[in-house]
Structure formats: C-alpha cells, structure tokens
N, C-alpha and C. Protein backbone atom coordinates (compact mmCIF):
# COMPACT_ATOMS: atom_id res chain seq x y z
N UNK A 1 0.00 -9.65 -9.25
CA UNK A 1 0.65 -9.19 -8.05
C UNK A 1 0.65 -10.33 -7.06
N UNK A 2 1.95 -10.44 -5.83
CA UNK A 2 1.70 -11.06 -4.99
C UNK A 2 2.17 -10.70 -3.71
N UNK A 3 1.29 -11.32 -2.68
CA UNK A 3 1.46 -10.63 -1.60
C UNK A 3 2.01 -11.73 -0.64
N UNK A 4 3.37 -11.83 0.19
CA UNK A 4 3.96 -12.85 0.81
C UNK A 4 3.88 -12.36 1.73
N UNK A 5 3.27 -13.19 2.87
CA UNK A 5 3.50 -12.85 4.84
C UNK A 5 4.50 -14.13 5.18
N UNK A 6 5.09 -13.76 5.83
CA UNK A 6 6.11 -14.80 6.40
C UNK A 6 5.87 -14.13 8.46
N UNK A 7 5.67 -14.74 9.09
CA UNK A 7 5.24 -14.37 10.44
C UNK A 7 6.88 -14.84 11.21
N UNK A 8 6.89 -13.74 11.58
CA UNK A 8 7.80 -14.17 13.04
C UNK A 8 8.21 -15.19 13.98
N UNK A 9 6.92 -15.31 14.58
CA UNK A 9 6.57 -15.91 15.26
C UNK A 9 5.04 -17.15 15.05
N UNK A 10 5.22 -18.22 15.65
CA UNK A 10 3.80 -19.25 15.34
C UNK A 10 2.97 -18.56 15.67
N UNK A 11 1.92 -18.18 14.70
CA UNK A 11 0.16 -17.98 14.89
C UNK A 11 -0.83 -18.98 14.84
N UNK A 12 -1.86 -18.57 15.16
CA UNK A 12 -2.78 -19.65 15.13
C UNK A 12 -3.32 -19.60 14.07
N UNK A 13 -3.30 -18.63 13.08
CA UNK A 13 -4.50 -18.36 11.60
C UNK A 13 -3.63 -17.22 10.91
N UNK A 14 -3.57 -17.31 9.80
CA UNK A 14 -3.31 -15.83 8.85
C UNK A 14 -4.08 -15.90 7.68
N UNK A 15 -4.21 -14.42 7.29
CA UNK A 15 -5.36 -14.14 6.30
C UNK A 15 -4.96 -12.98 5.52
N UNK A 16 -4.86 -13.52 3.77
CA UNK A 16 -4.06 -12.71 3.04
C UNK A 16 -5.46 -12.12 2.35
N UNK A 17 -5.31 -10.57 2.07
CA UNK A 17 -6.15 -9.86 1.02
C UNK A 17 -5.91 -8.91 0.19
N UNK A 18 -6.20 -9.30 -1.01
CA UNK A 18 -4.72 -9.05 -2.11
C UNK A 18 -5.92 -8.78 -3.52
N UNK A 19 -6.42 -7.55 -3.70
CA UNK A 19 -7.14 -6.59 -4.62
C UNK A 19 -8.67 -7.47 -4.62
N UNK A 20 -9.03 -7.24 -3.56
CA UNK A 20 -10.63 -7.88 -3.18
C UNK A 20 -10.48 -9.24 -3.24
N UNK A 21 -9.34 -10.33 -3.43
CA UNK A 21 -9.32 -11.42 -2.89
C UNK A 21 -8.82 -11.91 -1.48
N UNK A 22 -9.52 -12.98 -1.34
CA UNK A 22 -9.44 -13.49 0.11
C UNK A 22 -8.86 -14.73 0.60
N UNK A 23 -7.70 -15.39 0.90
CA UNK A 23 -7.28 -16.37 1.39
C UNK A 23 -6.90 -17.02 2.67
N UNK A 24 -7.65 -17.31 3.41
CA UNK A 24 -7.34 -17.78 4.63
C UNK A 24 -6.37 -19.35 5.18
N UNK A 25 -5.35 -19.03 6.11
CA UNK A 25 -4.53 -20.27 6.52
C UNK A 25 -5.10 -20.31 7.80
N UNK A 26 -4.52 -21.75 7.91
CA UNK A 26 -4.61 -22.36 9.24
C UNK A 26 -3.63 -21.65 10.20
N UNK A 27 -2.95 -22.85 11.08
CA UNK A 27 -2.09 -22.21 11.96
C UNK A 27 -1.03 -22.01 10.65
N UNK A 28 0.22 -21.17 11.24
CA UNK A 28 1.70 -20.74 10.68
C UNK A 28 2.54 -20.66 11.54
N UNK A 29 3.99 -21.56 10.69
CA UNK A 29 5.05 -21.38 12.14
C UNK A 29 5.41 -20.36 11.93
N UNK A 30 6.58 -20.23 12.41
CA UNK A 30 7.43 -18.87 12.26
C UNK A 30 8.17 -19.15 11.32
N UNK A 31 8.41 -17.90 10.16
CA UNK A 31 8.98 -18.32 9.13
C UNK A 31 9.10 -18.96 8.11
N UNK A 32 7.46 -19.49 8.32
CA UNK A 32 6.63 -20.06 7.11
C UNK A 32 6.07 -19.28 5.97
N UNK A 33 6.55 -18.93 4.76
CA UNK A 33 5.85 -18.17 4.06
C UNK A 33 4.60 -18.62 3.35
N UNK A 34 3.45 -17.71 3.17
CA UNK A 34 2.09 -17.64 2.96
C UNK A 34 1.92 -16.96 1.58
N UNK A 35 1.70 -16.83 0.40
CA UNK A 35 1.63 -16.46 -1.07
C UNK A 35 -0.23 -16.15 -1.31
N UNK A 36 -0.61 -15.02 -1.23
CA UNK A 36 -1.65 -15.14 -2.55
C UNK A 36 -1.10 -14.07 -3.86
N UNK A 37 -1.22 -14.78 -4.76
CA UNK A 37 -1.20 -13.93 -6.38
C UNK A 37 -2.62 -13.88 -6.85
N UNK A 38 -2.07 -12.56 -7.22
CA UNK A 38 -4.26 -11.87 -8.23
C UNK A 38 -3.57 -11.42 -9.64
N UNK A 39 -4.02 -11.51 -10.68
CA UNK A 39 -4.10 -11.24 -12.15
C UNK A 39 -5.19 -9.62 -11.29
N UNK A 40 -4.38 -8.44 -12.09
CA UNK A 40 -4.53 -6.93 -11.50
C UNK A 40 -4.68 -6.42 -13.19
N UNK A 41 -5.72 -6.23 -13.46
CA UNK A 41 -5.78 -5.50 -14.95
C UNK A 41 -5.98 -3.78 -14.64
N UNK A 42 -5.25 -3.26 -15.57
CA UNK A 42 -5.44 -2.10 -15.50
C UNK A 42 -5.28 -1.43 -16.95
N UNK A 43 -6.56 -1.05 -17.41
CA UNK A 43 -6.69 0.01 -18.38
C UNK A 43 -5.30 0.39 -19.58
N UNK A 44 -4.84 0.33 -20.42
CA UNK A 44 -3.71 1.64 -21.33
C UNK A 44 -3.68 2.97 -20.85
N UNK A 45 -2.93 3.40 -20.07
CA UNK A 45 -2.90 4.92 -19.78
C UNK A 45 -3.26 4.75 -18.57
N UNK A 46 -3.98 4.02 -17.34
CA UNK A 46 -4.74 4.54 -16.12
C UNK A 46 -3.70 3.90 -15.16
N UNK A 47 -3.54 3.85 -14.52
CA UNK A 47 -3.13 3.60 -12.68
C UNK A 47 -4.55 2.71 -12.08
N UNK A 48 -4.02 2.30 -11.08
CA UNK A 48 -4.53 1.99 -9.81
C UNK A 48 -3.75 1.71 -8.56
N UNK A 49 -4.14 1.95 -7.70
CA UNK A 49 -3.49 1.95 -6.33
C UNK A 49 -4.01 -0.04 -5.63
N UNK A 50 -3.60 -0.33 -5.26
CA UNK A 50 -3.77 -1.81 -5.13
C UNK A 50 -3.26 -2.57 -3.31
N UNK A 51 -4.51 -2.45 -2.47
CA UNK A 51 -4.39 -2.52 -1.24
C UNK A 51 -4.18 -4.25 -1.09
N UNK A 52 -3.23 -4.55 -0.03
CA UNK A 52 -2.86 -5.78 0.08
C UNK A 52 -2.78 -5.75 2.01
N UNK A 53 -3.68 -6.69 2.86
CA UNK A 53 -3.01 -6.87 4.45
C UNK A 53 -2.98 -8.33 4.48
N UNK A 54 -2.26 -8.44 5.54
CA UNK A 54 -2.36 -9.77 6.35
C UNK A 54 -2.53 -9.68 7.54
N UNK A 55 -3.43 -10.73 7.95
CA UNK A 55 -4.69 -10.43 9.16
C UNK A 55 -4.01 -11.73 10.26
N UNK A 56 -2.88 -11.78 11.26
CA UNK A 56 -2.88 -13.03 12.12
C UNK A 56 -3.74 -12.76 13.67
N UNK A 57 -3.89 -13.75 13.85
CA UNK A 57 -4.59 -14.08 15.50
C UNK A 57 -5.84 -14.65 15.39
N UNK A 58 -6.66 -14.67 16.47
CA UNK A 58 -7.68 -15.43 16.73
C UNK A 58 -8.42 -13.81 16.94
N UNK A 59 -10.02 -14.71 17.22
CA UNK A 59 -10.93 -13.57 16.93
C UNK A 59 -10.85 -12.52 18.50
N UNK A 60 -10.61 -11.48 18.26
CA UNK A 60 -10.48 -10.56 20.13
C UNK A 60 -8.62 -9.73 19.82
N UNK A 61 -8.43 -10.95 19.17
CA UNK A 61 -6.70 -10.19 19.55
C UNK A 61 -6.02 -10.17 17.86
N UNK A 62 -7.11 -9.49 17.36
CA UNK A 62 -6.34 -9.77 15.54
C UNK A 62 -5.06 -8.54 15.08
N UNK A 63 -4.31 -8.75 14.67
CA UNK A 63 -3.71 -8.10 14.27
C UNK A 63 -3.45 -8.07 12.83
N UNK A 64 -3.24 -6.42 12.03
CA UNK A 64 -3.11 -6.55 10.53
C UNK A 64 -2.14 -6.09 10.40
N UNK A 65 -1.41 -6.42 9.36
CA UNK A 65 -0.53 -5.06 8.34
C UNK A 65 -0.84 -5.09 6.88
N UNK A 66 -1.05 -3.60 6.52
CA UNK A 66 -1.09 -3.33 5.23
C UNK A 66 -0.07 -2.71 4.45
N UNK A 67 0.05 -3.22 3.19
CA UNK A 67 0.53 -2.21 1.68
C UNK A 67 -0.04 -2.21 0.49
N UNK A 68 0.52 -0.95 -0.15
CA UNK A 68 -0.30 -0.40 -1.04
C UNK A 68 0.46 -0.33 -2.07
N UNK A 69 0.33 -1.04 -3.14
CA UNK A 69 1.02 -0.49 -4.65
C UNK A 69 0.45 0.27 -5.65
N UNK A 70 1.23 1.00 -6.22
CA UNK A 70 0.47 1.57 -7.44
C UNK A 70 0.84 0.45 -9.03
N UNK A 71 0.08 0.45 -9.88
CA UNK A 71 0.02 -0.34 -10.80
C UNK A 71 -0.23 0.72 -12.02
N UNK A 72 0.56 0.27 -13.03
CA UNK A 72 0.24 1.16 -14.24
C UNK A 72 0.96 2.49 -14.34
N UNK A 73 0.06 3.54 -14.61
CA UNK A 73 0.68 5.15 -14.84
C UNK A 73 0.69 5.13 -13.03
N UNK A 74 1.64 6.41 -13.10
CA UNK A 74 1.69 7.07 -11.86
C UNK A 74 0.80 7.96 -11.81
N UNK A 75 0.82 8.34 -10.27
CA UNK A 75 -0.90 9.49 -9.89
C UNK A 75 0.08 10.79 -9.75
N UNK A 76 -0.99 11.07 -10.79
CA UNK A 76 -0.42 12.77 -11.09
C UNK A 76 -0.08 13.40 -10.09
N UNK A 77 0.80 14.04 -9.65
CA UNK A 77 0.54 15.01 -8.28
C UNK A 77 0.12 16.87 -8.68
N UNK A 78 -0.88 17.17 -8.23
CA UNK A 78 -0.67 18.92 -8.02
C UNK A 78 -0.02 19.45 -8.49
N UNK A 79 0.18 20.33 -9.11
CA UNK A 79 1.41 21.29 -9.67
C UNK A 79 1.69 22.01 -8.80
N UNK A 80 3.11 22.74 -8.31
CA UNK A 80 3.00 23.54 -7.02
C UNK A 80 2.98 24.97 -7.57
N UNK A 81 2.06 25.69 -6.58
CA UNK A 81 1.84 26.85 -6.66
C UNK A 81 2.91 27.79 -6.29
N UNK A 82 3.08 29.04 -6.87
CA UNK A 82 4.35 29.45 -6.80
C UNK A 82 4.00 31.01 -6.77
N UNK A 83 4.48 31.89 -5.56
CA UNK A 83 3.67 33.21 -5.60
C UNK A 83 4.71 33.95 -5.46
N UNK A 84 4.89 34.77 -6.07
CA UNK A 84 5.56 36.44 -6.16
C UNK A 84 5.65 37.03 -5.23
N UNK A 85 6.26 37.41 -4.17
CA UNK A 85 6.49 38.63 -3.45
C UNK A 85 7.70 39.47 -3.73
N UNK A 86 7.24 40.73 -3.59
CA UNK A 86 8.11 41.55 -3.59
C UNK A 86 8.91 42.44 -2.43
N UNK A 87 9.75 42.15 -1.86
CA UNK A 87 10.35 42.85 -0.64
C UNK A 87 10.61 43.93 -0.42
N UNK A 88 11.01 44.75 0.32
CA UNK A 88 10.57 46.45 0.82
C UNK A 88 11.86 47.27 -0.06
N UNK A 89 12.79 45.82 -0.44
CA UNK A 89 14.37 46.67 -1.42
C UNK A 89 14.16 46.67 -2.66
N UNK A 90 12.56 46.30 -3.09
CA UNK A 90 12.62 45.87 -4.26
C UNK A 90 12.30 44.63 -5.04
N UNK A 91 12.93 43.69 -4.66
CA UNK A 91 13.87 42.72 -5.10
C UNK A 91 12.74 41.51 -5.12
N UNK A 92 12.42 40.74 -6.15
CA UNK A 92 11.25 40.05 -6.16
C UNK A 92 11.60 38.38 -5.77
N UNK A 93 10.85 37.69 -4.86
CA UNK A 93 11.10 36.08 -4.30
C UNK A 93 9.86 35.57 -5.05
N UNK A 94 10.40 34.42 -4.71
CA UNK A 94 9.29 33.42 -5.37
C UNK A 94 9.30 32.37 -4.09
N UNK A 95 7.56 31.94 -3.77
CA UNK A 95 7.32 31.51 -2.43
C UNK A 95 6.63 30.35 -3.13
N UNK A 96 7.14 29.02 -2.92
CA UNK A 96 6.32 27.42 -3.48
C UNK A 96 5.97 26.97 -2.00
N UNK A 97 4.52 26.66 -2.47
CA UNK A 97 3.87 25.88 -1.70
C UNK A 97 3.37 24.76 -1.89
C-alpha cells in the first residue's frame, strides 16, 4: 500500500503513518508530493482494515488527516432483520431494520 500527501500549501514538517510505519519529512512546499509504501500481508480468506494519516505543522498547531482501507475479503455486514406485522385489514408488511 501507499500513502501520498501532497500539501497545499508550504509546511514546516509532514509525517506519514501507513500500517504502524512511520516516516517523517522536513519542511514541504506546496505541491510537493510525500510517498510512504508498506508490504500489508493479509491471511487467504481474512480482511484487514488498514489506517493511514498525515501529520503537518510544528509542535502546538499539528494538524492530521486520516484514511482507512480495507485489504483482502470484505467485512461482513449484519444481516438485516426483517419483522412481520400485521395491519388491522389483515394484510401482512414486512418492517427491515
């Protein structure tokens, strides 16, 4: 996987973290792109969800953004529950939640 910050605007520092790895830059202009890649193993059959931010500013005024990929199988979701009512004519609904 890789995770690219390209900043807006000149910072003084950016800091990529990309599945428990850590890479720190110096200053960045604007529109400089920043790369860390991680080798992401995942299991035959399993998933993982795979958190990635980038951290710019100096220490007091930091700012992050994060994303999240999934890797591998997809995460199962819930099955939706699905309930019977019957109305006063009779007549039977089905209510998903």
């Amino acid at each position: 996987m890789t995770l690219v910050a390209t900043p807006t605007r000149s910072v003084p520092s950016l800091e990529l973290r990309l599945a428990g790895k850590r890479l720190a830059f110096g200053a960045t202009a604007a529109g400089q792109q920043r790369k860390l890649t991680v080798q992401v193993d995942v299991a035959p059959g399993a998933g993982l969800d795979v958190v990635g931010t980038a951290s710019v500013g100096a220490t007091g005024s930091v700012r992050t953004k994060a994303a999240v990929a999934r890797v591998g199988t997809a995460r199962l979701e819930a099955p939706k529950r699905t309930v019977i009512r019957t109305l006063r004519d009779g007549r039977d609904v089905a209510e998903v939640r």
